[in-house]
C-alpha atoms as a PDB file:
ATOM      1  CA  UNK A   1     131.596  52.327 136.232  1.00  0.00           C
ATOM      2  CA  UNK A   2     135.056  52.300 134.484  1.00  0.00           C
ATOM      3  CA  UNK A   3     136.151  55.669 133.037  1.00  0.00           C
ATOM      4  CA  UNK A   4     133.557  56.956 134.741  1.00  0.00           C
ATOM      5  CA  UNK A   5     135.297  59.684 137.213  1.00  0.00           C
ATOM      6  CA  UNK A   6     136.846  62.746 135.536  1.00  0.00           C
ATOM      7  CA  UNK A   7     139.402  65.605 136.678  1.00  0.00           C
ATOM      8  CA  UNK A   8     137.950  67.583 139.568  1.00  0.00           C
ATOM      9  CA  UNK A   9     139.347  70.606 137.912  1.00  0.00           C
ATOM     10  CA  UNK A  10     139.429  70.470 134.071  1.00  0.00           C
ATOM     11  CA  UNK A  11     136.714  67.378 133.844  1.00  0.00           C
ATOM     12  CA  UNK A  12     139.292  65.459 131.499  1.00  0.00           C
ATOM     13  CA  UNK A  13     138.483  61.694 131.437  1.00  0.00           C
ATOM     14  CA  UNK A  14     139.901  58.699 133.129  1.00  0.00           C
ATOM     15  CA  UNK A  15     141.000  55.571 132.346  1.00  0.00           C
ATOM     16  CA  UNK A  16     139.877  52.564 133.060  1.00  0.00           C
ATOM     17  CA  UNK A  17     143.248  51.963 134.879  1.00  0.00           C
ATOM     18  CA  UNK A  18     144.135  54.531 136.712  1.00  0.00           C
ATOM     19  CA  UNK A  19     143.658  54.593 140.356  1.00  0.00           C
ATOM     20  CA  UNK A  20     140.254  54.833 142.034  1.00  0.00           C
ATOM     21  CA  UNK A  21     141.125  57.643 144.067  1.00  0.00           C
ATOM     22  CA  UNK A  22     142.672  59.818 141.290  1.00  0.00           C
ATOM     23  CA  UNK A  23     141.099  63.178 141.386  1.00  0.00           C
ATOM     24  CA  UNK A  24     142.996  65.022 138.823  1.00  0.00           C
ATOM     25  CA  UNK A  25     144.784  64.284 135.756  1.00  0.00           C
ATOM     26  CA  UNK A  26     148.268  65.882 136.565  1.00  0.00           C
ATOM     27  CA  UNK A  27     150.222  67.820 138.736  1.00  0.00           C
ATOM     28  CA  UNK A  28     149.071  71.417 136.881  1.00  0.00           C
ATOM     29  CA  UNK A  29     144.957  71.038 137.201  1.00  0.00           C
ATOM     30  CA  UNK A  30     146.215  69.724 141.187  1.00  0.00           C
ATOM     31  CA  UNK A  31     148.131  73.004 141.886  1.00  0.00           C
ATOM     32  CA  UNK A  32     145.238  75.295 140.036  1.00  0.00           C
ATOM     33  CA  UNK A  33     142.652  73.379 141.537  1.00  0.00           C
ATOM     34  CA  UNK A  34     144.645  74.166 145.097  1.00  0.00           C
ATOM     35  CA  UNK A  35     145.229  77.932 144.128  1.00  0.00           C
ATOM     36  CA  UNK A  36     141.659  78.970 143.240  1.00  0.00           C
ATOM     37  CA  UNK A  37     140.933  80.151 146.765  1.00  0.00           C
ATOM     38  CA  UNK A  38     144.603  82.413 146.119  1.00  0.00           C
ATOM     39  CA  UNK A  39     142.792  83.642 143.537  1.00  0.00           C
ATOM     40  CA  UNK A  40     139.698  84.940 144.641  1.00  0.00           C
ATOM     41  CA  UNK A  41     141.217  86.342 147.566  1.00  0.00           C
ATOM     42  CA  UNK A  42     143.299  88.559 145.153  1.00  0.00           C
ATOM     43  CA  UNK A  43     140.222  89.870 143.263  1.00  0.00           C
ATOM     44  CA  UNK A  44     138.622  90.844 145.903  1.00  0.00           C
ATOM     45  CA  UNK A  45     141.405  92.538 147.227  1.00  0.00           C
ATOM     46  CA  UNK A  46     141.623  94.259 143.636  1.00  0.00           C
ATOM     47  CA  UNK A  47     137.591  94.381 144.297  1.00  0.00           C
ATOM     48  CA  UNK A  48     138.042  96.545 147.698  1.00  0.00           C
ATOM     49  CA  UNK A  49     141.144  98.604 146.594  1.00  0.00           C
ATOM     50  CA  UNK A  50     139.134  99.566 143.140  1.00  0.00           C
ATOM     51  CA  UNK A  51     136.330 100.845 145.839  1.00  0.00           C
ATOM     52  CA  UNK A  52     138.918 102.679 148.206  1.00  0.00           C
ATOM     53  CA  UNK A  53     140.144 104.757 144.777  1.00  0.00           C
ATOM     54  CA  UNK A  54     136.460 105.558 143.653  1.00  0.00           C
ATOM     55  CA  UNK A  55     135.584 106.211 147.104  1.00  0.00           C
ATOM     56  CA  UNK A  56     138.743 108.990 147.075  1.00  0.00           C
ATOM     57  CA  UNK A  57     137.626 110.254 143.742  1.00  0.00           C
ATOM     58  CA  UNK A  58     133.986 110.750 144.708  1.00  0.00           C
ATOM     59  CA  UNK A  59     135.231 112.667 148.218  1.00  0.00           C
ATOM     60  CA  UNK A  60     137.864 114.896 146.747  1.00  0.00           C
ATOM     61  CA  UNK A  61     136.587 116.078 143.365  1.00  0.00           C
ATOM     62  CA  UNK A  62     132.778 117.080 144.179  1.00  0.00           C
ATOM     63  CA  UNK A  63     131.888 117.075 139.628  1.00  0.00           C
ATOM     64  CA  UNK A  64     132.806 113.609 139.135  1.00  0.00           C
ATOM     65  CA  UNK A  65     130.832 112.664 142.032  1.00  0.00           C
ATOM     66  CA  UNK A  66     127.596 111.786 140.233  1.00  0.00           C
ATOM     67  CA  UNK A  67     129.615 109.805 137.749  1.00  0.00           C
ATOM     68  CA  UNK A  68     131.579 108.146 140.235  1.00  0.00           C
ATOM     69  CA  UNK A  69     127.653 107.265 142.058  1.00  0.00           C
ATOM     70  CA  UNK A  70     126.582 106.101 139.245  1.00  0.00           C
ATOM     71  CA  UNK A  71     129.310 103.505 138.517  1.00  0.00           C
ATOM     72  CA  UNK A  72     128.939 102.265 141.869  1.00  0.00           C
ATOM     73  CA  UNK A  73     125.044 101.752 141.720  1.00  0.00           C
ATOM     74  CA  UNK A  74     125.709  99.690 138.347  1.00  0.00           C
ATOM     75  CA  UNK A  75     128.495  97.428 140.177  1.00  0.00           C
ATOM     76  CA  UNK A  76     125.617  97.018 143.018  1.00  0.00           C
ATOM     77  CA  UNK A  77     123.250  95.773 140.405  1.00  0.00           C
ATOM     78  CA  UNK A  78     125.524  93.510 138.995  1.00  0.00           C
ATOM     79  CA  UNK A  79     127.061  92.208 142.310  1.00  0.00           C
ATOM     80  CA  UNK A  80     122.928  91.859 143.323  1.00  0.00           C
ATOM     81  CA  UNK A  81     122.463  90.025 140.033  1.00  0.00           C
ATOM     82  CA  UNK A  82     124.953  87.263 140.965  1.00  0.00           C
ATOM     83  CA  UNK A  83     124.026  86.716 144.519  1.00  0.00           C
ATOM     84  CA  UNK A  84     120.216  86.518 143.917  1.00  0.00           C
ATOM     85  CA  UNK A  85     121.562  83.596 141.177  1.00  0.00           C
ATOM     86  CA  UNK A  86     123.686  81.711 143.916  1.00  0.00           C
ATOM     87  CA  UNK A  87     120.710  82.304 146.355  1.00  0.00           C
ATOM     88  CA  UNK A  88     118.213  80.525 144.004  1.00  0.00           C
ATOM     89  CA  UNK A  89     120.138  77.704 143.102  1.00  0.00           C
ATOM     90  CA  UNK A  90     120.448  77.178 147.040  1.00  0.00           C
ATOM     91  CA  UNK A  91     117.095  77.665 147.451  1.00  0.00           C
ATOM     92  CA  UNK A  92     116.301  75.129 144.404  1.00  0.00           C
ATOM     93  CA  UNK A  93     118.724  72.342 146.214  1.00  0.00           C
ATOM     94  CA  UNK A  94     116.904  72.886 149.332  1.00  0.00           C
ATOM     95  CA  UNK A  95     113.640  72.341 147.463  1.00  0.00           C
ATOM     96  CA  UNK A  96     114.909  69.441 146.445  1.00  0.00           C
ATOM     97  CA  UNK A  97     116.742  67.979 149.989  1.00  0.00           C
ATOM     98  CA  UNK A  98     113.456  68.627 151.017  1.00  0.00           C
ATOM     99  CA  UNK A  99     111.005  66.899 148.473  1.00  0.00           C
ATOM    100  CA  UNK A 100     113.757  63.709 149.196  1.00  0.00           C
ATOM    101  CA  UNK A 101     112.735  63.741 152.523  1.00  0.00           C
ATOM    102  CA  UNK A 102     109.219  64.664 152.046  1.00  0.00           C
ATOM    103  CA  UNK A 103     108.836  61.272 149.552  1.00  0.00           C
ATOM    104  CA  UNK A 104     111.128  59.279 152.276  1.00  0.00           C
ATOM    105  CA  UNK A 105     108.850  60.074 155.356  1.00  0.00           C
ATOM    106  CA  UNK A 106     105.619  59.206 152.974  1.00  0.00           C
ATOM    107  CA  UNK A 107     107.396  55.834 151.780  1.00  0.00           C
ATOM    108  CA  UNK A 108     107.945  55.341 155.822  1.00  0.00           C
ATOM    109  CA  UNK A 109     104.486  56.249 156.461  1.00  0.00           C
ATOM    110  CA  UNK A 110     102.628  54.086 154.003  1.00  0.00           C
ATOM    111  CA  UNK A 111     105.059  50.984 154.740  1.00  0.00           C
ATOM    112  CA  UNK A 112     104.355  51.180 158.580  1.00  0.00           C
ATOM    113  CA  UNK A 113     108.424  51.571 159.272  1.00  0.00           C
END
């Protein structure tokens, strides 16, 4: 089990002698690994205010609205694209939680516990 764990953040390796509780390999993948949830709050903020401009554009200038519609049907698909990914690979884990428990109740079952 030595040198087994890694950095939570970069996946970097550790040796056999570091501590068992180590979870990162220095202070910079520690303060990115803390500042990822800064981070996505920004782009979504970015996200929303890129919406509020098309949504502007499309109200106030009536021949760029098909353009503008168009653009925003194409974000949709991808934005649809990576939620029906995250979805699946939920619904695969649950799949497997519940095959676990499926084979556990059998084992149970067949053992008379």
């Amino acid at each position: 089990m030595y040198g087994s764990k890694q950095c939570q953040m970069c996946g970097a390796k550790f040796d056999w002698y570091d501590r068992s509780d180590k979870k990162f390999c220095d202070q910079n993948c520690r303060k990115r690994w803390s500042r990822r949830k800064q981070s996505i709050k920004k782009e979504y903020a970015n996200v929303m205010g890129a919406l509020t401009t098309l949504r502007m554009i499309a109200k106030e200038h009536d021949d760029l609205r098909p353009y503008v519609m168009e653009q925003l049907r194409q974000l949709r698909g991808a934005l649809n694209d990576v939620l029906r990914m995250y979805d699946r690979e939920e619904q695969l884990e649950q799949a497997r939680r519940d095959e676990m428990i499926g084979t556990f109740q059998q084992r149970r079952e067949m053992t008379g516990r």
